[in-house]
C-alpha atoms as a PDB file:
ATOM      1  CA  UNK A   1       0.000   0.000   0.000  1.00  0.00           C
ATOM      2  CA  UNK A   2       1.342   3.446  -1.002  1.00  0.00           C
ATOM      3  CA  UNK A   3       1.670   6.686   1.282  1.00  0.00           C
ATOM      4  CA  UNK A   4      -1.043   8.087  -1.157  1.00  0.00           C
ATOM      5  CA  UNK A   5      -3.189   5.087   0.019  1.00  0.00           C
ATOM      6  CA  UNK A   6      -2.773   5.550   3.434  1.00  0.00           C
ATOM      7  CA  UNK A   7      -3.480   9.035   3.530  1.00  0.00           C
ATOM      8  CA  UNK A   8      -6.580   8.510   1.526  1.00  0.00           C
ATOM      9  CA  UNK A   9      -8.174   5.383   3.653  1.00  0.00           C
ATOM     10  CA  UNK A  10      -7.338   7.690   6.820  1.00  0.00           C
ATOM     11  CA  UNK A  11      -8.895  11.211   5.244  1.00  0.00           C
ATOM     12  CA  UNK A  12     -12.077   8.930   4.586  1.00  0.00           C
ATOM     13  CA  UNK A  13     -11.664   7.233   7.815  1.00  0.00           C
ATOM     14  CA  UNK A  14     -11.724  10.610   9.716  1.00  0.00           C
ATOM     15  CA  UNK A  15     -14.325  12.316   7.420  1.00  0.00           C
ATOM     16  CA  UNK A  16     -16.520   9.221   8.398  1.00  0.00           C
ATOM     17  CA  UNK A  17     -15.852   9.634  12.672  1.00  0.00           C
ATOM     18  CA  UNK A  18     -16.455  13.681  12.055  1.00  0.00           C
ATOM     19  CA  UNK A  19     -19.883  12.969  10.004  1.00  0.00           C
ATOM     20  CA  UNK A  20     -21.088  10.469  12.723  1.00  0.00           C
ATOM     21  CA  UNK A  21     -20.222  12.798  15.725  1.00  0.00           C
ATOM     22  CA  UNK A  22     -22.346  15.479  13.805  1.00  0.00           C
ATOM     23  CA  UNK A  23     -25.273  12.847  13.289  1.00  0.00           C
ATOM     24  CA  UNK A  24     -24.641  12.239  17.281  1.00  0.00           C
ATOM     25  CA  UNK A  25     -24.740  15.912  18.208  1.00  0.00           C
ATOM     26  CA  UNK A  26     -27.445  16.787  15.431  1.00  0.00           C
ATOM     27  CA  UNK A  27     -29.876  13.780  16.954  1.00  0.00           C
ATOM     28  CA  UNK A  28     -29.186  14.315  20.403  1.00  0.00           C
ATOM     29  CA  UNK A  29     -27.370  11.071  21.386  1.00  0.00           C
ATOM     30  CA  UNK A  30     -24.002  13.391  21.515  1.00  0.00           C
ATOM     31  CA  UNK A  31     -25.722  14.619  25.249  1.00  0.00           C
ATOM     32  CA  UNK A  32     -27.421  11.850  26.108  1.00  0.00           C
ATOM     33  CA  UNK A  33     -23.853   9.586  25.609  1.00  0.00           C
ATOM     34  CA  UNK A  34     -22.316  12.568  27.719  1.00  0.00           C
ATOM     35  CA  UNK A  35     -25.002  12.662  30.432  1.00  0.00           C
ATOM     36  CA  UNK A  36     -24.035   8.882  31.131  1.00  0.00           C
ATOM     37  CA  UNK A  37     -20.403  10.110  32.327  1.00  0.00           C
ATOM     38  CA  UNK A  38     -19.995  10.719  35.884  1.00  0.00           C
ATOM     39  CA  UNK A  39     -17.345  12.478  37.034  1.00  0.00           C
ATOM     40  CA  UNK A  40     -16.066  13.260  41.067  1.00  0.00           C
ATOM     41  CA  UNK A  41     -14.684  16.590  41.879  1.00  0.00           C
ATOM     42  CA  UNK A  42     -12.883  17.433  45.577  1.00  0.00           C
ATOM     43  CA  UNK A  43     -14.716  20.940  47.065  1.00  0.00           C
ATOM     44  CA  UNK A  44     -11.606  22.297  48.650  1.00  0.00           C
ATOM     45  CA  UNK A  45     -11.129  25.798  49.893  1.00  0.00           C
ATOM     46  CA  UNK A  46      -7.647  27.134  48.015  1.00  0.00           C
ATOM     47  CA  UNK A  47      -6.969  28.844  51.430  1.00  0.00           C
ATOM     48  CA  UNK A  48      -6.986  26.412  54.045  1.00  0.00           C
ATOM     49  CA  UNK A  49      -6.918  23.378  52.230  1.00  0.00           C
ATOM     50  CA  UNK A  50     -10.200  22.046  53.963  1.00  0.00           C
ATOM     51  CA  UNK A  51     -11.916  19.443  51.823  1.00  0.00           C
ATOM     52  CA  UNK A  52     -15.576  20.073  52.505  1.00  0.00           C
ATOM     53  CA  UNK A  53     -16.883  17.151  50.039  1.00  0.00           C
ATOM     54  CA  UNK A  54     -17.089  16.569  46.555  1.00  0.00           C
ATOM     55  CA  UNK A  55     -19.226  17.071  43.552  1.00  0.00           C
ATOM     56  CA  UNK A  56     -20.860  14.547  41.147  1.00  0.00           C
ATOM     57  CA  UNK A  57     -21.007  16.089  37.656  1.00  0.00           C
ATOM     58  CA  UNK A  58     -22.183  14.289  34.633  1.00  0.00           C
ATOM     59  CA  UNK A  59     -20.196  15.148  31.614  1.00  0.00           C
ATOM     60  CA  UNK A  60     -22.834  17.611  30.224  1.00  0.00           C
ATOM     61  CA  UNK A  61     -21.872  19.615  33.139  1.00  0.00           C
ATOM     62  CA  UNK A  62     -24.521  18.938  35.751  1.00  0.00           C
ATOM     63  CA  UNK A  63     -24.319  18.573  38.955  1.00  0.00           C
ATOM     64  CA  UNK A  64     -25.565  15.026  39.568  1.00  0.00           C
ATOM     65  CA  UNK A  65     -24.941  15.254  43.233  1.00  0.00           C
ATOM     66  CA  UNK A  66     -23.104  16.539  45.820  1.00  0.00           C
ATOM     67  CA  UNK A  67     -21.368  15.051  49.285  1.00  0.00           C
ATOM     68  CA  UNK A  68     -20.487  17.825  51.571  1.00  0.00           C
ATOM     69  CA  UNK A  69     -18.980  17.279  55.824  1.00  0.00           C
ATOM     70  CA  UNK A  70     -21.692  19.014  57.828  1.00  0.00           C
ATOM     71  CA  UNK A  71     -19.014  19.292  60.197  1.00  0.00           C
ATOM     72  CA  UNK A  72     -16.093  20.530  58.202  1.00  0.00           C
ATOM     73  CA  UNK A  73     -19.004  23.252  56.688  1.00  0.00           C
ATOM     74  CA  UNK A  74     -20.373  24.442  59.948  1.00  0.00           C
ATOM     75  CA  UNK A  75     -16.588  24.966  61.170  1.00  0.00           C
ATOM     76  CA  UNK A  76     -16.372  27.313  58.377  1.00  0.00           C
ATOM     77  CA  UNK A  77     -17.791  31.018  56.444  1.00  0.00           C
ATOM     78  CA  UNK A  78     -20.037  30.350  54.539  1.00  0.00           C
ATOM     79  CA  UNK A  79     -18.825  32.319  51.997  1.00  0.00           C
ATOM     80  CA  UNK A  80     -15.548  30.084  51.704  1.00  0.00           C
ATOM     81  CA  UNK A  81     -17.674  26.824  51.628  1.00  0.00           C
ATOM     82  CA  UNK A  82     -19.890  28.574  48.450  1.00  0.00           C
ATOM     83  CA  UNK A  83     -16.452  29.280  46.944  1.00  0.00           C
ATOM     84  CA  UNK A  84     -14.987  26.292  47.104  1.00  0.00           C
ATOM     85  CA  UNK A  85     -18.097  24.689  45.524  1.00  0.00           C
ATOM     86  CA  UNK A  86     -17.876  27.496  42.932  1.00  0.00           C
ATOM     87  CA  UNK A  87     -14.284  26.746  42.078  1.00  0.00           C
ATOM     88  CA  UNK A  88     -15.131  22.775  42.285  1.00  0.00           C
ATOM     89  CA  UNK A  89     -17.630  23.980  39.664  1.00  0.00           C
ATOM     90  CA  UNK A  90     -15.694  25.998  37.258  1.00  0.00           C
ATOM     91  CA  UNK A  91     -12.934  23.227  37.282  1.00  0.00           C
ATOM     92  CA  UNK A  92     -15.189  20.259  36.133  1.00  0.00           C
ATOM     93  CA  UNK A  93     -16.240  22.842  33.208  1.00  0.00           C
ATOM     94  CA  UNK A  94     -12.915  23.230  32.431  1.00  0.00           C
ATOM     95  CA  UNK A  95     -12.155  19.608  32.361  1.00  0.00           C
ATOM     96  CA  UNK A  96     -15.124  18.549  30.566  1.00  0.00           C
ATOM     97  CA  UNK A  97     -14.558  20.575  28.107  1.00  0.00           C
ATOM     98  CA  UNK A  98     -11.099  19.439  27.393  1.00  0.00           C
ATOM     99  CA  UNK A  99     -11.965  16.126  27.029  1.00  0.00           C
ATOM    100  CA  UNK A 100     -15.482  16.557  25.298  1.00  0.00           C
ATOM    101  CA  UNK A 101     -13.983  15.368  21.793  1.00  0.00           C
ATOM    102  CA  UNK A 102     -11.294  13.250  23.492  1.00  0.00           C
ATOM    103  CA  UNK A 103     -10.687  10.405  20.767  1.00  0.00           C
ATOM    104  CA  UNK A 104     -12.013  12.244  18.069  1.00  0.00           C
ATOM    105  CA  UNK A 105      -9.240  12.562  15.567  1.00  0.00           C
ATOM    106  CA  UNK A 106      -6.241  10.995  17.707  1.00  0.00           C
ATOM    107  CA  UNK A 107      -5.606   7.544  15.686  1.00  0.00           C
ATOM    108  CA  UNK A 108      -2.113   7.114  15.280  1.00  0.00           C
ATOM    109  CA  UNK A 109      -1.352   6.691  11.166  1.00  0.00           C
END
């Protein structure tokens, strides 16, 4: 098999993955396969260090659930315990959107 052949069967290969991810998104199976990732995040205040819990966020980005230490919370402000949970937020965004098209286009040649 030539180069040209290779590059060819992989340019249809990947034209074929990016047309079935837009069928995905276009139908709505794109969220629903996303909604059925879970993923755990630690709520911990950048300060102190305190873990108060952790988040359960599905990899649409919502939160599924969340585990919080009545004690560790009550010990605390309250505004530090809503920013923690707010930063705990933001970072799951972050990483779900890094890895929202993981796979998609990363076959070695």
């Amino acid at each position: 098999m030539s180069d040209f052949d290779r590059l060819y069967h992989l340019a249809e290969e990947r034209n074929r993955e990016w047309r079935d991810l837009m069928e995905d998104v276009n139908s709505g199976r794109f969220y629903t396969k996303r909604a059925a990732q879970s993923h755990k995040f630690p709520v911990v205040d950048d300060y102190s260090g305190v873990t108060y819990g952790s988040l359960i966020v599905d990899g649409n980005g919502t939160i599924r659930s969340m585990d919080l230490d009545a004690q560790e919370i009550a010990r605390s402000n309250e505004g530090d315990v809503l920013k923690a949970i707010s930063a705990a937020m933001n970072s799951s965004v972050d990483l779900l959107n890094r890895v929202s098209f993981q796979g998609v286009g990363s076959k070695n040649v």
